[in-house]
C-alpha atoms as a PDB file:
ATOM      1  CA  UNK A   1       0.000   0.000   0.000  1.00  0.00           C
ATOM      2  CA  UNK A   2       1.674   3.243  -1.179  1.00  0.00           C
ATOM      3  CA  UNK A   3      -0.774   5.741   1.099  1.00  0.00           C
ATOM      4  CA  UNK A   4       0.728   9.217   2.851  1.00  0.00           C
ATOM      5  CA  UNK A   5       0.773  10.022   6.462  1.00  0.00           C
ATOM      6  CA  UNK A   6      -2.958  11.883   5.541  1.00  0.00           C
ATOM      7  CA  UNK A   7      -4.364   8.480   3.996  1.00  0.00           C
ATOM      8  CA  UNK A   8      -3.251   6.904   7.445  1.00  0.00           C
ATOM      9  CA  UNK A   9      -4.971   9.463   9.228  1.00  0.00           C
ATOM     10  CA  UNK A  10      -8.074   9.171   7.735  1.00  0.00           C
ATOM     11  CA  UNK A  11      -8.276   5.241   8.060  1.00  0.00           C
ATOM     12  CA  UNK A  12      -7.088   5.015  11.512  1.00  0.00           C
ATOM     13  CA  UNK A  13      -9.974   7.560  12.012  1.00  0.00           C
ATOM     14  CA  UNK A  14     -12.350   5.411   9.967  1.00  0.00           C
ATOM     15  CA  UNK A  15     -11.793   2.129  11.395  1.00  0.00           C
ATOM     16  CA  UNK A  16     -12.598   4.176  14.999  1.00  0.00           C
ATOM     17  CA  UNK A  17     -15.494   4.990  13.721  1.00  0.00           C
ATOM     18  CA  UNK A  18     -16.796   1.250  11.972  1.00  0.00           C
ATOM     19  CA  UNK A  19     -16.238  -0.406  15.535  1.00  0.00           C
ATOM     20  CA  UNK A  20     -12.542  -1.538  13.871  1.00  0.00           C
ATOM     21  CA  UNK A  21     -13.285  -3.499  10.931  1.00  0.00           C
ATOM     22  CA  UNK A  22     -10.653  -3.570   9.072  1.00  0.00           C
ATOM     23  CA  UNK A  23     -12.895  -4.162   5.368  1.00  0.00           C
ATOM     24  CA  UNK A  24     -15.619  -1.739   6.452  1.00  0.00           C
ATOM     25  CA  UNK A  25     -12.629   0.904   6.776  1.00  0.00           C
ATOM     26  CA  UNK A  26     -11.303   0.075   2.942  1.00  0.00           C
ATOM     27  CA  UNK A  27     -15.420   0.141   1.601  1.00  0.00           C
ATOM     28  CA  UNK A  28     -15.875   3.116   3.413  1.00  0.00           C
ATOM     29  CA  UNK A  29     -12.545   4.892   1.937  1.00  0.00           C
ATOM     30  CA  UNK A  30     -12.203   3.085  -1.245  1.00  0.00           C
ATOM     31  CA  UNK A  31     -15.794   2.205  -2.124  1.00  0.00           C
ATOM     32  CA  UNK A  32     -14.846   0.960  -5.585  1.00  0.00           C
ATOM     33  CA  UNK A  33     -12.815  -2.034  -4.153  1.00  0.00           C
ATOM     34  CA  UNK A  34     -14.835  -5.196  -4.421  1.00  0.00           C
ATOM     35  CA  UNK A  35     -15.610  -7.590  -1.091  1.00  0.00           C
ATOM     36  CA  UNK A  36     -12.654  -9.563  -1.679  1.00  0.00           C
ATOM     37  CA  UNK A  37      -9.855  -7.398  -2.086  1.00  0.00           C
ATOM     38  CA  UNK A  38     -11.266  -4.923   0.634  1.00  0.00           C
ATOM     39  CA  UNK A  39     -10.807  -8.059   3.415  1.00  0.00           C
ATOM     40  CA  UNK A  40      -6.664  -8.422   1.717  1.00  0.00           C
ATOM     41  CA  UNK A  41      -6.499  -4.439   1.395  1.00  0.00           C
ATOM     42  CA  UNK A  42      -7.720  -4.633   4.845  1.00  0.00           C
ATOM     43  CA  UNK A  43      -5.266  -7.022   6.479  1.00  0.00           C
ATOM     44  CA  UNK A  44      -2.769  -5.245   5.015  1.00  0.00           C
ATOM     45  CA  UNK A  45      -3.686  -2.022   6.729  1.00  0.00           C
ATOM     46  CA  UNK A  46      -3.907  -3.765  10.026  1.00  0.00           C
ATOM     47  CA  UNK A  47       0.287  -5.205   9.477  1.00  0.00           C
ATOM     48  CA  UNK A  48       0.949  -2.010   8.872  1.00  0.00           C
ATOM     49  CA  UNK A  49       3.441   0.501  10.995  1.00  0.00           C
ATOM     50  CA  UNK A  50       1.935   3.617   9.688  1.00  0.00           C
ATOM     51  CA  UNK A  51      -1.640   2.284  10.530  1.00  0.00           C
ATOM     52  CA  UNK A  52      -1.144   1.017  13.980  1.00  0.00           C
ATOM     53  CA  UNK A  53       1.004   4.058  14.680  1.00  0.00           C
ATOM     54  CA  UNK A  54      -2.344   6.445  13.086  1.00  0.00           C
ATOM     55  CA  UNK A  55      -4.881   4.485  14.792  1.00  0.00           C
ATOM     56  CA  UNK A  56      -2.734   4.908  19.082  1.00  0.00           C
ATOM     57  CA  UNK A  57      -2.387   8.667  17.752  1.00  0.00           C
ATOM     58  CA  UNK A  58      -6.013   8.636  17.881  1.00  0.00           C
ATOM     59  CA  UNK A  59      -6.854   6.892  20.351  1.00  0.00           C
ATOM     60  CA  UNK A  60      -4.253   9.143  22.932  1.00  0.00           C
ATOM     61  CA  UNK A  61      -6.528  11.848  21.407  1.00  0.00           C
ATOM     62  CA  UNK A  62      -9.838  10.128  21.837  1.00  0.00           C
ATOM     63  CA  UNK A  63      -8.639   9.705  25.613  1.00  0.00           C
ATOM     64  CA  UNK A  64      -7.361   6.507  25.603  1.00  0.00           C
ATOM     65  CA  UNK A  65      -3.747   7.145  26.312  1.00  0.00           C
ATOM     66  CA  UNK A  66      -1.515   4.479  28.240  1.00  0.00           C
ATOM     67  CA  UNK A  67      -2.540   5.904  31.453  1.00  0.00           C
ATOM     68  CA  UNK A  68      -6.268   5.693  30.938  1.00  0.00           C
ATOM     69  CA  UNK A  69      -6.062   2.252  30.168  1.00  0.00           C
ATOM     70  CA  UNK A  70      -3.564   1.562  32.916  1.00  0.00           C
ATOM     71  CA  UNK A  71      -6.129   2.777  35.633  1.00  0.00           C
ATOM     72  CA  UNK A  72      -9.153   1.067  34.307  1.00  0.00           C
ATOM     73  CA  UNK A  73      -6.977  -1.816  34.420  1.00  0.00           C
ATOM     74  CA  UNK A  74      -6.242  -1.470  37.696  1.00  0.00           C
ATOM     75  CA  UNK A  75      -9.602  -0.668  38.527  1.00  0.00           C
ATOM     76  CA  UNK A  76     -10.790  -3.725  36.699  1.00  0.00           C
ATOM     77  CA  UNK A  77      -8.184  -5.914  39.308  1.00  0.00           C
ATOM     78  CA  UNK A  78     -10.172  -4.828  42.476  1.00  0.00           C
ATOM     79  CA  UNK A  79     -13.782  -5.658  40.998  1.00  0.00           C
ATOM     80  CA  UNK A  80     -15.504  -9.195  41.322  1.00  0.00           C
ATOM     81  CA  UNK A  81     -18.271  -8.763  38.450  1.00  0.00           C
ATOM     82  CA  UNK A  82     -18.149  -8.638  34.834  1.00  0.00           C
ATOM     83  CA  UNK A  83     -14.623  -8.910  34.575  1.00  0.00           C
ATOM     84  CA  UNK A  84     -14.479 -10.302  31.328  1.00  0.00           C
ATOM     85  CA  UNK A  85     -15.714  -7.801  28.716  1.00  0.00           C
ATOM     86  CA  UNK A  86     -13.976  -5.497  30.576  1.00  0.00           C
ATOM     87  CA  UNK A  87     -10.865  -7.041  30.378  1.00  0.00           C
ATOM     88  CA  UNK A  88     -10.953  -8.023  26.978  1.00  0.00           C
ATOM     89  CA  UNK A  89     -11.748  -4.023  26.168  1.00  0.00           C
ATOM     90  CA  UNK A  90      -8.816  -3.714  27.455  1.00  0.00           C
ATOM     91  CA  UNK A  91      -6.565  -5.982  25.975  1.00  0.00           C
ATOM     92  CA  UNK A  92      -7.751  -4.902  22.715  1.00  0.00           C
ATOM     93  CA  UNK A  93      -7.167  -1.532  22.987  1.00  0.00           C
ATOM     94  CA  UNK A  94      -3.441  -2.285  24.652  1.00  0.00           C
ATOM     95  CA  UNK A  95      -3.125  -4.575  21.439  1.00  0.00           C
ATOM     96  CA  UNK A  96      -4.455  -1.663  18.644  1.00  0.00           C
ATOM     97  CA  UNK A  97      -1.978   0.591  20.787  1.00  0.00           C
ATOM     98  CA  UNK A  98       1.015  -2.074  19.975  1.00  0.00           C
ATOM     99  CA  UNK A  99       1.489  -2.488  23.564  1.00  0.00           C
ATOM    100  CA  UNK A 100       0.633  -6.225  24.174  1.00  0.00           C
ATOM    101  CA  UNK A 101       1.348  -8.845  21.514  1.00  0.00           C
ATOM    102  CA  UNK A 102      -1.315  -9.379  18.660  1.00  0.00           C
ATOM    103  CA  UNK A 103      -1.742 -13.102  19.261  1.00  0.00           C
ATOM    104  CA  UNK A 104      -0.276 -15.112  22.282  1.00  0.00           C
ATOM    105  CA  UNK A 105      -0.892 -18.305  23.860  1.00  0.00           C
ATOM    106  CA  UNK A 106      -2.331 -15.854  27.129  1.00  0.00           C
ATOM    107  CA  UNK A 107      -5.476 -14.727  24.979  1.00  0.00           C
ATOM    108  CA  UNK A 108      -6.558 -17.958  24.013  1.00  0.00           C
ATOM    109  CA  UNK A 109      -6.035 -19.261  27.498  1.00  0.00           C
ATOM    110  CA  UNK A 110      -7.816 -16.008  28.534  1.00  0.00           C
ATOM    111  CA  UNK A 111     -10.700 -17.111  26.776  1.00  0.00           C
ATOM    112  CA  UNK A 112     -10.434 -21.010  27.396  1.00  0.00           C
ATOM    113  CA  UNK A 113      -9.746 -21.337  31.065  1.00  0.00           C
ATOM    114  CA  UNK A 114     -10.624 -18.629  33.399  1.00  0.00           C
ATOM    115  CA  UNK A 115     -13.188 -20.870  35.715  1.00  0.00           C
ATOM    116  CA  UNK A 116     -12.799 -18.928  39.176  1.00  0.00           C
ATOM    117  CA  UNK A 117     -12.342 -15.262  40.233  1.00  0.00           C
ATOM    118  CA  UNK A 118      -8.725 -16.765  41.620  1.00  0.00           C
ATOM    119  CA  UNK A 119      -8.011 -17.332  37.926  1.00  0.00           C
ATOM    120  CA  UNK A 120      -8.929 -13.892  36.586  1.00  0.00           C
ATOM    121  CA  UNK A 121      -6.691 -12.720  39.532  1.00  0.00           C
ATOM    122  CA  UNK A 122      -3.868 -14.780  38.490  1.00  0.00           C
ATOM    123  CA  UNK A 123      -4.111 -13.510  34.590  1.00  0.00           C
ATOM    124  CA  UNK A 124      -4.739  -9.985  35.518  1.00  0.00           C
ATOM    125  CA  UNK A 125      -1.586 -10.250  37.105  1.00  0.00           C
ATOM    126  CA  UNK A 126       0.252 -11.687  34.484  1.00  0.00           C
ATOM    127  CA  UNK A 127      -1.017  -9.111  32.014  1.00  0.00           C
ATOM    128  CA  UNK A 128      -0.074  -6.410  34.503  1.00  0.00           C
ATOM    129  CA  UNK A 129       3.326  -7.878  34.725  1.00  0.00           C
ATOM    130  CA  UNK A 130       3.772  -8.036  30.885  1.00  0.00           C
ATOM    131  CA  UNK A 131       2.581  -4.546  31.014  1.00  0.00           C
ATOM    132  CA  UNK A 132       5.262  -3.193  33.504  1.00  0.00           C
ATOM    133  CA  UNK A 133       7.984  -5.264  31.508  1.00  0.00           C
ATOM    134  CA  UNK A 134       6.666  -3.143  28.403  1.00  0.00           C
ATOM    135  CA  UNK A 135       7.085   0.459  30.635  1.00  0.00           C
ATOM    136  CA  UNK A 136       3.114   0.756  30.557  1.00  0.00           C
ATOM    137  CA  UNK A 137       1.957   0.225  33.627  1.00  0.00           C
ATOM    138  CA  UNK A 138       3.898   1.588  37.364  1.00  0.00           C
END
């Protein structure tokens, strides 16, 4: 893909806005491209640098900056309810931010085996831990 720093812009801002989907972005910015090369168009936004590094830009500006998310993770370690979608909200906007991994062996466990509240605990902890390695969480 051979787009400017402006293109970038405007499809990090775009695939904010279609709940990131990655082919609704390239219909909704090149509405010519057919079903098909819109998903490959689209998975090649997502690999790239450029992209990831348009779409944290606007998320620090939307409010989401590494310190938002670091408190509502925190905040997300003392409560007993819900923890789930909660935690997953934020280990996908750590991931869009480039701050966790894309795909590790700790998501799919975090989706396969977290039976008990000790459990979520324990992961929490891990992902806090991989955070602090990182320099994103204190």
């Amino acid at each position: 893909m051979s787009w400017n720093k402006i293109k970038y812009k405007q499809a990090a801002n775009t695939f904010i806005k279609n709940g990131f989907n990655a082919t609704q972005t390239i219909r909704t910015i090149e509405p010519k491209q057919k079903p098909h090369s819109a998903r490959v168009t689209g998975t090649r936004m997502l690999a790239s640098v450029a992209f990831q590094n348009a779409v944290a830009e606007q998320l620090d500006k939307a409010g989401m900056t590494d310190e938002y998310l670091d408190s509502h993770l925190k905040s997300i370690i003392s409560q007993k309810e819900k923890l789930s979608p909660k935690l997953n909200a934020i280990i996908h906007a750590n991931t869009l931010k480039r701050r966790l991994p894309k795909d590790t062996a700790e998501h799919k466990h975090l989706h396969l085996k977290l039976d008990t509240s000790k459990q979520v605990y324990e992961e929490i902890e891990k992902i806090n831990a991989k955070l602090s390695a990182l320099g994103g969480a204190s």
